[in-house]
PDB file of N, CA and C in Angstrom:
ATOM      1  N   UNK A   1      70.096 -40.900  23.556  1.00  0.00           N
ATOM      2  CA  UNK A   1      69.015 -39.947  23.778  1.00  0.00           C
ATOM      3  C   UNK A   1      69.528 -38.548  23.461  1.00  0.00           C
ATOM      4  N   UNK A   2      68.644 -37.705  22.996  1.00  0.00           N
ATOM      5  CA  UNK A   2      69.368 -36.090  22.408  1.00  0.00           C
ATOM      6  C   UNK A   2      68.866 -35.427  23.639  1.00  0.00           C
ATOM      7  N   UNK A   3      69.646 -34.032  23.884  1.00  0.00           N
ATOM      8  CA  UNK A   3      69.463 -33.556  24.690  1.00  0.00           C
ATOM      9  C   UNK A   3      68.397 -32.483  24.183  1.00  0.00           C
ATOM     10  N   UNK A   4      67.611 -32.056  25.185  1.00  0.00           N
ATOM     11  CA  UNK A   4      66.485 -30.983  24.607  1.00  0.00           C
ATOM     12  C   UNK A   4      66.595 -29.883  25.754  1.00  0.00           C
ATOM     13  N   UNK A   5      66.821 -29.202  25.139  1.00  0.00           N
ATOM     14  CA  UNK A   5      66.914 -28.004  26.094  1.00  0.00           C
ATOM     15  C   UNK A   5      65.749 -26.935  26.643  1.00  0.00           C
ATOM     16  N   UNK A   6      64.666 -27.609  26.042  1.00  0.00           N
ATOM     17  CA  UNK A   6      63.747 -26.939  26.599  1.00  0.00           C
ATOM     18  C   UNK A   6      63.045 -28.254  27.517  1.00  0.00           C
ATOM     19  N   UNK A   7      63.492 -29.014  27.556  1.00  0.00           N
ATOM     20  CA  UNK A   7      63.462 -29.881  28.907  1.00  0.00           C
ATOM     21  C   UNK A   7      64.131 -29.742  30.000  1.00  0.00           C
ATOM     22  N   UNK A   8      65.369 -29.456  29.778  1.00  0.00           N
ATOM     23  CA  UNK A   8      66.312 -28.643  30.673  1.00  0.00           C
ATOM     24  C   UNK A   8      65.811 -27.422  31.761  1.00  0.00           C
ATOM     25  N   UNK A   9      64.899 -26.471  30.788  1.00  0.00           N
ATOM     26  CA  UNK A   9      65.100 -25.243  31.164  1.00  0.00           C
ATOM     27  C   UNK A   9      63.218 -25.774  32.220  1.00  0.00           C
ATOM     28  N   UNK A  10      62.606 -26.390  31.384  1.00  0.00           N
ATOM     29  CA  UNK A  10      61.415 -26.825  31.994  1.00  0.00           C
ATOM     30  C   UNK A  10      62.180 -27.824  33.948  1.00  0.00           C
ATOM     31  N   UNK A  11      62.435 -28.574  33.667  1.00  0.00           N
ATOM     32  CA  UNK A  11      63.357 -29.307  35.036  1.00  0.00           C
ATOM     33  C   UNK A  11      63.748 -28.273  36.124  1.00  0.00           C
ATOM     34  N   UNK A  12      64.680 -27.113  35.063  1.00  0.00           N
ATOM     35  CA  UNK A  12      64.877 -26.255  36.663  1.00  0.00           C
ATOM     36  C   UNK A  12      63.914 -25.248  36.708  1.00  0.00           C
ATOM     37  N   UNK A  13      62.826 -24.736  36.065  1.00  0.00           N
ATOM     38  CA  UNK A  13      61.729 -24.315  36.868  1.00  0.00           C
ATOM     39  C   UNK A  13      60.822 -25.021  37.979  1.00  0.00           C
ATOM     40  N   UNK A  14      61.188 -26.288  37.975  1.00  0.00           N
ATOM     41  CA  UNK A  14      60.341 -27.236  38.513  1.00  0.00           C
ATOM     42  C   UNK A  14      60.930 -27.484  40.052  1.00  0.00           C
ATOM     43  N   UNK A  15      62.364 -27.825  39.953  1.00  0.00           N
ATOM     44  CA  UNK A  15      63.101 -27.312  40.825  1.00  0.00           C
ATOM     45  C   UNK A  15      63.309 -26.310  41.778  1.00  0.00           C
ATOM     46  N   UNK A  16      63.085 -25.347  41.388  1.00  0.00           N
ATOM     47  CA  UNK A  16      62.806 -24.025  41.586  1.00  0.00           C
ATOM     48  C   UNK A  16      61.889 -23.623  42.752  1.00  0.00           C
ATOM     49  N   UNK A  17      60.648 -24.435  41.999  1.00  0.00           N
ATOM     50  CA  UNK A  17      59.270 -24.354  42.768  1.00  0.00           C
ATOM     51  C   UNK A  17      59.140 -25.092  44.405  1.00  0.00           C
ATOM     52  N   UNK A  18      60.697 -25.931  44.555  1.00  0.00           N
ATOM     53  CA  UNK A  18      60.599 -26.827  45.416  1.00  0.00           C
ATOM     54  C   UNK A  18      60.673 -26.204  46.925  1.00  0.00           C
ATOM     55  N   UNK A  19      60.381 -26.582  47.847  1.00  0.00           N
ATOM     56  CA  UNK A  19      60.616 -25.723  49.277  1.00  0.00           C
ATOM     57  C   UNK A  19      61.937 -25.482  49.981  1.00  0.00           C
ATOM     58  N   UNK A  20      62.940 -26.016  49.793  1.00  0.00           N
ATOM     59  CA  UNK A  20      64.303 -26.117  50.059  1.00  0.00           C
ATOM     60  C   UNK A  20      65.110 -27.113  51.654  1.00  0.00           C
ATOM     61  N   UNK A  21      63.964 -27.700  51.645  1.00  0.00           N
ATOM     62  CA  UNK A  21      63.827 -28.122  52.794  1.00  0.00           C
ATOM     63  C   UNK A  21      65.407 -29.757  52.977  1.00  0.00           C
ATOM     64  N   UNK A  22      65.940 -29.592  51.854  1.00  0.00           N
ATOM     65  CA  UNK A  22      67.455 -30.526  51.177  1.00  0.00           C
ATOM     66  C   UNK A  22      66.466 -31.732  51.031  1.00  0.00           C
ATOM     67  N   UNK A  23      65.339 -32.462  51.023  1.00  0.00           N
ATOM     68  CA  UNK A  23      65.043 -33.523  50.769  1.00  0.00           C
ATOM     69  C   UNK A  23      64.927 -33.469  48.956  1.00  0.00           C
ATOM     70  N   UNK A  24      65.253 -34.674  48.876  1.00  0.00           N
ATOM     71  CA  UNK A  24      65.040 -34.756  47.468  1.00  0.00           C
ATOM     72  C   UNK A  24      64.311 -34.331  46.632  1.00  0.00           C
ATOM     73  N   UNK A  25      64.061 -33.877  45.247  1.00  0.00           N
ATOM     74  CA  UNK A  25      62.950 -33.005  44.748  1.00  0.00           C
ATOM     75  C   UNK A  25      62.577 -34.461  43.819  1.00  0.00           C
ATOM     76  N   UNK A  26      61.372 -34.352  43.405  1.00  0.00           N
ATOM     77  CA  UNK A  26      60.494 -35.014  42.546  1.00  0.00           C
ATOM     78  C   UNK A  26      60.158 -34.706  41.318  1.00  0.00           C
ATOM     79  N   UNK A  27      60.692 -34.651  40.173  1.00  0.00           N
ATOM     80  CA  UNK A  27      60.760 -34.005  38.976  1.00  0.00           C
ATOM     81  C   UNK A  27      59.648 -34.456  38.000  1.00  0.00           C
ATOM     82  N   UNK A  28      58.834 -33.912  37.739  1.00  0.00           N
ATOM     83  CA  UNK A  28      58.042 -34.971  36.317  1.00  0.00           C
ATOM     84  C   UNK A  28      57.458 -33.876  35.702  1.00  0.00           C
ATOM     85  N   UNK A  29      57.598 -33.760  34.151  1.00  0.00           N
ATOM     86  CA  UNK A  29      57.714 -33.025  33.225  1.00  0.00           C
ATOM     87  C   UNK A  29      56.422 -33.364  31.892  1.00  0.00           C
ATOM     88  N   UNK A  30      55.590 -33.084  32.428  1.00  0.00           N
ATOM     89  CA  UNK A  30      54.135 -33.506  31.306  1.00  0.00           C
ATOM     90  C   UNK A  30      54.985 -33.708  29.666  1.00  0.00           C
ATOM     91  N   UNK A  31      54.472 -35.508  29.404  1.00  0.00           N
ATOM     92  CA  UNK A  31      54.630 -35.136  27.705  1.00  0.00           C
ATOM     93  C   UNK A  31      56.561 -35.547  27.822  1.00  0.00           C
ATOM     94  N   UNK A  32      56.987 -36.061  28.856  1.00  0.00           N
ATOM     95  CA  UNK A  32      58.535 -36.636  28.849  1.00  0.00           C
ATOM     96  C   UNK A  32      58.402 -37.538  29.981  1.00  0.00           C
ATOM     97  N   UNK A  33      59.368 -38.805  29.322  1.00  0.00           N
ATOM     98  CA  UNK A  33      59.221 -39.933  30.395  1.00  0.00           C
ATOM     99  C   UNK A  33      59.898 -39.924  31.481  1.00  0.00           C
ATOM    100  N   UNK A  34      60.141 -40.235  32.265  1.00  0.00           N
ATOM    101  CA  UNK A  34      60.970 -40.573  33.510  1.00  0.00           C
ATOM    102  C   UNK A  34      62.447 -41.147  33.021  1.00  0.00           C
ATOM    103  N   UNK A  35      62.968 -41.770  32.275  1.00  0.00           N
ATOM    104  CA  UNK A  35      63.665 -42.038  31.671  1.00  0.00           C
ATOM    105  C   UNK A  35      64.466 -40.168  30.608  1.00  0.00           C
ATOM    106  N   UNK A  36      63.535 -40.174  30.286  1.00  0.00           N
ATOM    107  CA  UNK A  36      64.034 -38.564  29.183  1.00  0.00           C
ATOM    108  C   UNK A  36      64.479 -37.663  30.685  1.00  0.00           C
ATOM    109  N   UNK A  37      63.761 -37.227  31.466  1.00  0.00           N
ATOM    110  CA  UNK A  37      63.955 -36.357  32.950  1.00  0.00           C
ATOM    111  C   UNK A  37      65.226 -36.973  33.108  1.00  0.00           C
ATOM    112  N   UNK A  38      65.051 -38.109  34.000  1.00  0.00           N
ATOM    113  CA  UNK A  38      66.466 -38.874  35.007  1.00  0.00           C
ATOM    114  C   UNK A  38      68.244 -38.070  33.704  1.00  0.00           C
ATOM    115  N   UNK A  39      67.701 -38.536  32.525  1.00  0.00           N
ATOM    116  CA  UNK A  39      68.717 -38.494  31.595  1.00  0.00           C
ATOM    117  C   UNK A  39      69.349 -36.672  31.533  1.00  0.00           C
ATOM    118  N   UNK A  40      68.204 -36.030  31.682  1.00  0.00           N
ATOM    119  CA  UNK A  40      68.731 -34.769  31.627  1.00  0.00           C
ATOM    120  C   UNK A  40      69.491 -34.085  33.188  1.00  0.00           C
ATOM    121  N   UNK A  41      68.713 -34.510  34.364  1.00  0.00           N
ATOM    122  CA  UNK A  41      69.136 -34.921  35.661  1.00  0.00           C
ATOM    123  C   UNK A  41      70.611 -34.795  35.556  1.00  0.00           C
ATOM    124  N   UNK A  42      70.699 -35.635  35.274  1.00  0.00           N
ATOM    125  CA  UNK A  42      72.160 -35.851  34.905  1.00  0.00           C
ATOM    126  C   UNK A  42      72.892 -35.128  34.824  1.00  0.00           C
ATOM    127  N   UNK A  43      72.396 -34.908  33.163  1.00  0.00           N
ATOM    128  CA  UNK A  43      73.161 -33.516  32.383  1.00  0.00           C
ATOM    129  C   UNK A  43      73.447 -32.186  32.972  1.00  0.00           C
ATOM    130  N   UNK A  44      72.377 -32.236  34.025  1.00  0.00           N
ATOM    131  CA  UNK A  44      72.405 -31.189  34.199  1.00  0.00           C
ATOM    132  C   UNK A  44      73.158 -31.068  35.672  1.00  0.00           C
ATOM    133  N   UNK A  45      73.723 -32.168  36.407  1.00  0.00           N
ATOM    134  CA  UNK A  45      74.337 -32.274  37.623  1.00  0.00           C
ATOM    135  C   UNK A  45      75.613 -32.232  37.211  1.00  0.00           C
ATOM    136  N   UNK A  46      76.040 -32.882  35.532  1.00  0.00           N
ATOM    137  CA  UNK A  46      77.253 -32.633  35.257  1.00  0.00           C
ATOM    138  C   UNK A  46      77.528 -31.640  35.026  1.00  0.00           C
ATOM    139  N   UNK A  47      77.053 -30.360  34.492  1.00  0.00           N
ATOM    140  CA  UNK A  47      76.774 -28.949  34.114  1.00  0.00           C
ATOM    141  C   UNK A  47      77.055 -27.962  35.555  1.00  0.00           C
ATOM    142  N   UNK A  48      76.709 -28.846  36.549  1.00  0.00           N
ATOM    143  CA  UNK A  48      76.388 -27.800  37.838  1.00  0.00           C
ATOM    144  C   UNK A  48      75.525 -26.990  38.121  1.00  0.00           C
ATOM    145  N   UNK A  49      74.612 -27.216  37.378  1.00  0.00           N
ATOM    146  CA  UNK A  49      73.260 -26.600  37.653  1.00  0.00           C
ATOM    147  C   UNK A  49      72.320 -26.359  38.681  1.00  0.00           C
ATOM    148  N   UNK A  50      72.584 -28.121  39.257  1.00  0.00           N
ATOM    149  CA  UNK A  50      72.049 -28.530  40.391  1.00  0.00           C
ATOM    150  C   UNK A  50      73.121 -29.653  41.194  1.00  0.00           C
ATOM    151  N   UNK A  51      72.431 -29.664  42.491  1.00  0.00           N
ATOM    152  CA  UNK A  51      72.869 -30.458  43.521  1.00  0.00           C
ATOM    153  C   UNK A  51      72.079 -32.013  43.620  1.00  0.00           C
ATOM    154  N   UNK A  52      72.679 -33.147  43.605  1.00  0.00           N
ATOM    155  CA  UNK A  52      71.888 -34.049  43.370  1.00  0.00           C
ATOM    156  C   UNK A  52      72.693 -34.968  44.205  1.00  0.00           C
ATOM    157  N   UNK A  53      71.709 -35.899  43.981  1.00  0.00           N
ATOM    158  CA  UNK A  53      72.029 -37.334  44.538  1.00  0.00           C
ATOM    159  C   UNK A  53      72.254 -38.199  43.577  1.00  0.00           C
ATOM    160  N   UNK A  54      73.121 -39.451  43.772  1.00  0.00           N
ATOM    161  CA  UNK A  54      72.722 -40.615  42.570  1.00  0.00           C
ATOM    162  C   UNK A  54      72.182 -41.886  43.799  1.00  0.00           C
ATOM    163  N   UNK A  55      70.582 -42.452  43.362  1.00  0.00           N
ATOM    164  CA  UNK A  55      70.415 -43.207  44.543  1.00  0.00           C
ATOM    165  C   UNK A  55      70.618 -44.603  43.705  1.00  0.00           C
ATOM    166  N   UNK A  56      70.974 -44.502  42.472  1.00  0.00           N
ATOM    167  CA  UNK A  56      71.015 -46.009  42.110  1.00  0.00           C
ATOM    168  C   UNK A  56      71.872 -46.572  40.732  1.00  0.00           C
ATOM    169  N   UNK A  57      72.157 -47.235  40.586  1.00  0.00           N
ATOM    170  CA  UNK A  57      73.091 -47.378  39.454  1.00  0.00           C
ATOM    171  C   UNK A  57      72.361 -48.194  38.546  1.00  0.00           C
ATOM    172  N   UNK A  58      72.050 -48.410  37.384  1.00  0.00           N
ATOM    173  CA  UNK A  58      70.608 -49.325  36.660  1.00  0.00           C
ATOM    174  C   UNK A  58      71.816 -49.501  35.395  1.00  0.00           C
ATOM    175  N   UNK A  59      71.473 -50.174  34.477  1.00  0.00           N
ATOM    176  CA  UNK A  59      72.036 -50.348  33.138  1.00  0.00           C
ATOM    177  C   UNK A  59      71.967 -49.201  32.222  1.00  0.00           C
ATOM    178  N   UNK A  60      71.484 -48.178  31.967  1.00  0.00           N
ATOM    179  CA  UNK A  60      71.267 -47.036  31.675  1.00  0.00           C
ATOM    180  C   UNK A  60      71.870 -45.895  32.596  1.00  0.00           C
ATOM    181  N   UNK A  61      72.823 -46.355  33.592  1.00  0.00           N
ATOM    182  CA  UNK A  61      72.858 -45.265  34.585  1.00  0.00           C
ATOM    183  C   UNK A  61      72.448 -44.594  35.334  1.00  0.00           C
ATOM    184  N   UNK A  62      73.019 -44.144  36.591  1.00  0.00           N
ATOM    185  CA  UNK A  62      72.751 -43.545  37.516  1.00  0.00           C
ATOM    186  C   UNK A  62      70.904 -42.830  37.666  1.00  0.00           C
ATOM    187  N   UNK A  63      70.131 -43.033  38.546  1.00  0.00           N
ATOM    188  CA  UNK A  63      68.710 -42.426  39.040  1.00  0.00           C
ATOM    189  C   UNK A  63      69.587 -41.153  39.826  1.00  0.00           C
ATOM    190  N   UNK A  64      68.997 -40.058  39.014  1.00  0.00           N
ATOM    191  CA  UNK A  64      69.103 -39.278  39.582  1.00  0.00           C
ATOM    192  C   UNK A  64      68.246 -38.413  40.581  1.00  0.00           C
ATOM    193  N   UNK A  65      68.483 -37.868  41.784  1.00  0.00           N
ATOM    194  CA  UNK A  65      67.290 -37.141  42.859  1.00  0.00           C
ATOM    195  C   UNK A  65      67.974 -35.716  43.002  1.00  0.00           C
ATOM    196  N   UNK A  66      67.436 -34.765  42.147  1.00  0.00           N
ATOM    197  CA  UNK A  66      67.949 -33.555  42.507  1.00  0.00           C
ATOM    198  C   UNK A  66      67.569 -32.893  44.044  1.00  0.00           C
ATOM    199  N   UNK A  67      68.587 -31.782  44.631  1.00  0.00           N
ATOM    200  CA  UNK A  67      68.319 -31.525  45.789  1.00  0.00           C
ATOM    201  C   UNK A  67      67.804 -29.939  45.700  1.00  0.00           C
ATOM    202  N   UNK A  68      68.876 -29.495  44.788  1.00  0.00           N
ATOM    203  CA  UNK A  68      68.575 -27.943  44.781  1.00  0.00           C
ATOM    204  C   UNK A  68      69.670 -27.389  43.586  1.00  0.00           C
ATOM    205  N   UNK A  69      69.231 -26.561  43.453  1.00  0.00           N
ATOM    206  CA  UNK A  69      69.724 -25.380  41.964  1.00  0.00           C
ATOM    207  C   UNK A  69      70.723 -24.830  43.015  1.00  0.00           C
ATOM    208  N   UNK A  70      71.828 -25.200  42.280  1.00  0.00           N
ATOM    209  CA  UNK A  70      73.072 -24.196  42.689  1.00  0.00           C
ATOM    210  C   UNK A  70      73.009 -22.614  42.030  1.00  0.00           C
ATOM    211  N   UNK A  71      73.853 -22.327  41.950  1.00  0.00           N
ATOM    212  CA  UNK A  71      73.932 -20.436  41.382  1.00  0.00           C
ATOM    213  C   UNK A  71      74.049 -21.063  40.356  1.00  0.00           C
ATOM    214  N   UNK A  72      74.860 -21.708  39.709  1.00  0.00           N
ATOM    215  CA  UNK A  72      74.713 -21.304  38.064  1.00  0.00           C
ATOM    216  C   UNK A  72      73.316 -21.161  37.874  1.00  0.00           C
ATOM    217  N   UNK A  73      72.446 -22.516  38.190  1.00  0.00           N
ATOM    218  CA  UNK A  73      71.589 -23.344  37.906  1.00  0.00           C
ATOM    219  C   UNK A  73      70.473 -21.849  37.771  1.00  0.00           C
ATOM    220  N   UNK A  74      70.915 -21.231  39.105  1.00  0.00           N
ATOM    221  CA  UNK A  74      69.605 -20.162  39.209  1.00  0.00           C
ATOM    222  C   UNK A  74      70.306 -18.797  38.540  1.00  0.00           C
ATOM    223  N   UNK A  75      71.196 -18.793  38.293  1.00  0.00           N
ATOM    224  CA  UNK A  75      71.559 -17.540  37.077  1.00  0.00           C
ATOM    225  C   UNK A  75      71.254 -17.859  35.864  1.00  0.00           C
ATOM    226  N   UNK A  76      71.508 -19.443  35.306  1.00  0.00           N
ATOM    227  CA  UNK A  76      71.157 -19.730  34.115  1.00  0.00           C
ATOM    228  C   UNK A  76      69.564 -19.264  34.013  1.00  0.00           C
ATOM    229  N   UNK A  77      68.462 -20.078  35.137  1.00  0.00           N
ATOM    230  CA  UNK A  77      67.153 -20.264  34.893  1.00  0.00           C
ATOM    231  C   UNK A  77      66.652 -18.312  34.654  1.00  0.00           C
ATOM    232  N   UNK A  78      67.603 -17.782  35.686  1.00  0.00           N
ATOM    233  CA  UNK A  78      66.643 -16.400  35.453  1.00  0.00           C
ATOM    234  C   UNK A  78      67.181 -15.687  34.019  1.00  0.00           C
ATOM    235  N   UNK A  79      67.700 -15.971  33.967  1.00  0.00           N
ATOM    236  CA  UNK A  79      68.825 -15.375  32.357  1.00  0.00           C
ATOM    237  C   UNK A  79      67.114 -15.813  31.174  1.00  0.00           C
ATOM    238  N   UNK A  80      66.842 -17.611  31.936  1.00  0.00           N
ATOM    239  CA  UNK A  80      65.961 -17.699  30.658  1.00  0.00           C
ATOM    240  C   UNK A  80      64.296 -18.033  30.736  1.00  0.00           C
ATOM    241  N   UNK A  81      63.849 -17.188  32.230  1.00  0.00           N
ATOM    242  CA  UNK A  81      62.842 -17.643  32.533  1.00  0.00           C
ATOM    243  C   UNK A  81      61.943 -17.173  31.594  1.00  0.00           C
ATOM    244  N   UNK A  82      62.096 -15.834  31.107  1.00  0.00           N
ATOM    245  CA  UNK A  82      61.068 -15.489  30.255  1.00  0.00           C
ATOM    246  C   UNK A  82      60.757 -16.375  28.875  1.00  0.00           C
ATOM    247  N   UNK A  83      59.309 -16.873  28.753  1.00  0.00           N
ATOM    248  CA  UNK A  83      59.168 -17.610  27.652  1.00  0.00           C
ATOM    249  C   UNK A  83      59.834 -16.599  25.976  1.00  0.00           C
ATOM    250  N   UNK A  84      59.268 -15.306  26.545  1.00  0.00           N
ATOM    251  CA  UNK A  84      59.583 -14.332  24.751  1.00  0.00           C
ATOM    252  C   UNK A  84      61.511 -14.884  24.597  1.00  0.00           C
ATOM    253  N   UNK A  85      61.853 -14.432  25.736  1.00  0.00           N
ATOM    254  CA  UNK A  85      63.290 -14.573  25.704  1.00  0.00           C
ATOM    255  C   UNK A  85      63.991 -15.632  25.333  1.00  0.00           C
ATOM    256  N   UNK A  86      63.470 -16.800  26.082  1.00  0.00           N
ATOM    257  CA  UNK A  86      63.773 -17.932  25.725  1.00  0.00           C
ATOM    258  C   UNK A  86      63.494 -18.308  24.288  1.00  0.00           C
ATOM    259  N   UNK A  87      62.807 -18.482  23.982  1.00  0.00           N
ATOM    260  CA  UNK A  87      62.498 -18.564  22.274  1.00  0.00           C
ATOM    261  C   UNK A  87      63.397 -18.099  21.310  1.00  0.00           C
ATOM    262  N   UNK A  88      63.430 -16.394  21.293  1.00  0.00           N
ATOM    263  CA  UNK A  88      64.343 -15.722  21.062  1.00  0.00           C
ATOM    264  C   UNK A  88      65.528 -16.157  20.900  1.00  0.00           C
ATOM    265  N   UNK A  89      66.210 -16.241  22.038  1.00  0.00           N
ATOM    266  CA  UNK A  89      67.346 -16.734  22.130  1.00  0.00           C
ATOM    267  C   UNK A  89      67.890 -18.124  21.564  1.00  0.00           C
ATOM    268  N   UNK A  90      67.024 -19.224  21.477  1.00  0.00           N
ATOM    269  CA  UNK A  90      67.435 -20.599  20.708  1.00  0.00           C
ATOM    270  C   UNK A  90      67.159 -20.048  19.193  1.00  0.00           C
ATOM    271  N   UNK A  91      66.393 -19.369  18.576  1.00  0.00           N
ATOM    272  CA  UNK A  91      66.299 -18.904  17.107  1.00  0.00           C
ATOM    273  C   UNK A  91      67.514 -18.272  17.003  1.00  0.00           C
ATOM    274  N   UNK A  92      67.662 -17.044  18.122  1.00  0.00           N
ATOM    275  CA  UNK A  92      69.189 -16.270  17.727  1.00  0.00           C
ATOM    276  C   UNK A  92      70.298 -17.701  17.776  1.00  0.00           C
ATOM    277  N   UNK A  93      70.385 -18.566  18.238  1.00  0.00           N
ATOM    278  CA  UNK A  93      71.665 -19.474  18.296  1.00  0.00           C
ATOM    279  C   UNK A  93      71.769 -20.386  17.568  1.00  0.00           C
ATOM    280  N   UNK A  94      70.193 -20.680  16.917  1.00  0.00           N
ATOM    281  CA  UNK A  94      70.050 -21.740  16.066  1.00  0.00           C
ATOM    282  C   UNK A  94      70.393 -21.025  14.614  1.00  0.00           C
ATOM    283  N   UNK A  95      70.459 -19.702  14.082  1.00  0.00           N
ATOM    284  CA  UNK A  95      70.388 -19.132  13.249  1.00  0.00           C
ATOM    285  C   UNK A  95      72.052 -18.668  13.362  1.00  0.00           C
ATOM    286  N   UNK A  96      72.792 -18.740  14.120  1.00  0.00           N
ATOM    287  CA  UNK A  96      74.259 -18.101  14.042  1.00  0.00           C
ATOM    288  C   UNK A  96      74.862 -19.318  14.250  1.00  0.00           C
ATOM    289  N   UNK A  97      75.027 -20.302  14.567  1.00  0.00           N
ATOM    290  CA  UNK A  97      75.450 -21.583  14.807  1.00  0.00           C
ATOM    291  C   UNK A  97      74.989 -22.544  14.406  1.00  0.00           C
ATOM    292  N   UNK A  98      73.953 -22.885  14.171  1.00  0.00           N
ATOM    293  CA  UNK A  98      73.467 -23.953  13.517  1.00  0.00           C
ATOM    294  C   UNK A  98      72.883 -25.099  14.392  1.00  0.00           C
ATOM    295  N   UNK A  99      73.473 -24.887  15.556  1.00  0.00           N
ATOM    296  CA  UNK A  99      72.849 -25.745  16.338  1.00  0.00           C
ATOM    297  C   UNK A  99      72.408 -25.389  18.025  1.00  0.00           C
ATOM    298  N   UNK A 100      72.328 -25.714  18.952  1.00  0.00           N
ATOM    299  CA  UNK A 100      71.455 -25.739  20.028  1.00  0.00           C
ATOM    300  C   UNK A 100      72.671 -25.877  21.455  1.00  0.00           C
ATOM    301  N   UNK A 101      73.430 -25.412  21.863  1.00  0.00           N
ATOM    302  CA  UNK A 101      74.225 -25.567  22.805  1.00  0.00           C
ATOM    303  C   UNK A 101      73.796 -24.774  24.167  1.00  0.00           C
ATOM    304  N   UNK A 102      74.568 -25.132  25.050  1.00  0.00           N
ATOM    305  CA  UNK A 102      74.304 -24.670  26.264  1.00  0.00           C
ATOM    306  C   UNK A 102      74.831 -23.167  26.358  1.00  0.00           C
ATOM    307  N   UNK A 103      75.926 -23.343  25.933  1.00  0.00           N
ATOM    308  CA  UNK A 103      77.540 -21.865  25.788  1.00  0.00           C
ATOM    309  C   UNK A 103      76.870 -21.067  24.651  1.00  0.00           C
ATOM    310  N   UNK A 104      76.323 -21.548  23.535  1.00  0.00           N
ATOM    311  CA  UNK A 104      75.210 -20.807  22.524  1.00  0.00           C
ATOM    312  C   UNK A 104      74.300 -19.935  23.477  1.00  0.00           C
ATOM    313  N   UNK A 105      73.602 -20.421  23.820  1.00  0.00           N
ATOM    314  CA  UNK A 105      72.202 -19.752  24.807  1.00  0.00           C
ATOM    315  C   UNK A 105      72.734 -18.593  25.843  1.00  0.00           C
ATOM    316  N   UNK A 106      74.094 -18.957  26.415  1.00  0.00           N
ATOM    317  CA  UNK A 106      74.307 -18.085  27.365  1.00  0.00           C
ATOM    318  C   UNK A 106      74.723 -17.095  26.531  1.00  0.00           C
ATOM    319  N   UNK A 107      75.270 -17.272  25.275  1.00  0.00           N
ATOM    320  CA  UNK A 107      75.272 -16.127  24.819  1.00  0.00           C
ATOM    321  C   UNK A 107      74.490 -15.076  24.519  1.00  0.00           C
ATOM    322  N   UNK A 108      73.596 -16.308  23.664  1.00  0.00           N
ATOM    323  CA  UNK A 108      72.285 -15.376  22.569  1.00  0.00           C
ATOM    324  C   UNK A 108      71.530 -14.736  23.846  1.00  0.00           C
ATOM    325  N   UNK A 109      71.213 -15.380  25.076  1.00  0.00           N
ATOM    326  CA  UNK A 109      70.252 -14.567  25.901  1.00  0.00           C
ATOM    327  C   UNK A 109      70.663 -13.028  26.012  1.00  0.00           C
ATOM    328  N   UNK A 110      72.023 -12.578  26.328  1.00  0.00           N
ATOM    329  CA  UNK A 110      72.121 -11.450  26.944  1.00  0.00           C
ATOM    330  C   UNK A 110      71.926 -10.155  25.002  1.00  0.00           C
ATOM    331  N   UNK A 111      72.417 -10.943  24.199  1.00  0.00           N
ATOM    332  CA  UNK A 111      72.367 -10.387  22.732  1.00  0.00           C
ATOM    333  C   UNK A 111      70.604 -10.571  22.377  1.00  0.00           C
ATOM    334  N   UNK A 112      69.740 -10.915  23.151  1.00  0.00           N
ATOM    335  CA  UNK A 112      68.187 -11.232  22.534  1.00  0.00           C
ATOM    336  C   UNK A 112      67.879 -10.384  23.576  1.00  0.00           C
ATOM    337  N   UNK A 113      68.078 -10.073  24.757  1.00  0.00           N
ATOM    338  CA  UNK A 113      67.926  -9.288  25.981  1.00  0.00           C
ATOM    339  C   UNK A 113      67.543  -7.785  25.388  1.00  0.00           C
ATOM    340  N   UNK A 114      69.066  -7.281  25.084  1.00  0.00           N
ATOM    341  CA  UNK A 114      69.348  -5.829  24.444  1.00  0.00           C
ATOM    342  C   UNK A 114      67.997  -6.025  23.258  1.00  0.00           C
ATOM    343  N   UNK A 115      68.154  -6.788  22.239  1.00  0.00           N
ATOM    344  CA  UNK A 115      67.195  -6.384  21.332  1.00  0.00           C
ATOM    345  C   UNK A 115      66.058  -5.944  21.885  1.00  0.00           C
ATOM    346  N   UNK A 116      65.366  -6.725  22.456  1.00  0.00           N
ATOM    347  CA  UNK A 116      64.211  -6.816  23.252  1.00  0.00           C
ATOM    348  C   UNK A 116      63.897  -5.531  24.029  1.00  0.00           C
ATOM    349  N   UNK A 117      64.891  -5.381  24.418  1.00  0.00           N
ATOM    350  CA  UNK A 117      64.625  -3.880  25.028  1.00  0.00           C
ATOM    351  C   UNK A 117      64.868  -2.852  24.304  1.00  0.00           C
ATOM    352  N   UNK A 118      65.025  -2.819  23.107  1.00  0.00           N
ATOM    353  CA  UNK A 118      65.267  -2.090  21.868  1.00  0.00           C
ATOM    354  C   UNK A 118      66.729  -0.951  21.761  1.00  0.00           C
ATOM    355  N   UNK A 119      67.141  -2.035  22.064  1.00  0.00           N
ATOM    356  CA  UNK A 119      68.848  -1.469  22.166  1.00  0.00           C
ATOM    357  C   UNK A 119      69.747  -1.984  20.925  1.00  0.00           C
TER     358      UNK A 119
END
């Protein structure tokens, strides 16, 4: 499965929205399966983004139940909440690199930031 990063960035807004109450959050992402989510889940617990659970082990791996956005998770999301920005920033990384990374984005955001503000 490829990773999509604007599934990523969609997951921890969703997260986000949750009450904090440590029970498990419920993730579902219009237009991506439960399978595409769980998979990024993941990715993104290996990343440290978020705090999670694994409640099950399947042939495909671990079900993931996120609990809550750690600091990266919520420095990353505000770095890219803005839709202009966000955009921005995967064109700036897709256009200097060639491809779509995580360490790309943290860059291009703060270099699409300045532009944006006409610096």
């Amino acid at each position: 499965m490829k990773r999509d990063m604007d599934l990523v960035r969609e997951i921890l807004l969703e997260c986000e929205k949750q009450d904090g109450t440590g029970r498990p959050i419920k993730v579902k992402v219009e237009g991506h399966s439960g399978d595409e989510v769980n998979y990024h889940l993941v990715l993104l617990k290996e990343v440290g983004f978020i705090e999670a659970s694994s409640v099950l082990n399947t042939r495909f791996g671990p079900i993931v139940q996120p609990i809550r956005l750690t600091w990266s998770g919520h420095e990353f999301l505000n770095a890219a909440r803005s839709s202009k920005l966000w955009d921005g920033a995967k064109e700036f990384a897709l256009k200097t690199t060639g491809t779509l990374t995580l360490e790309g984005l943290k860059l291009a955001i703060p270099h699409v930031t300045k532009l944006l503000m006409g610096g």
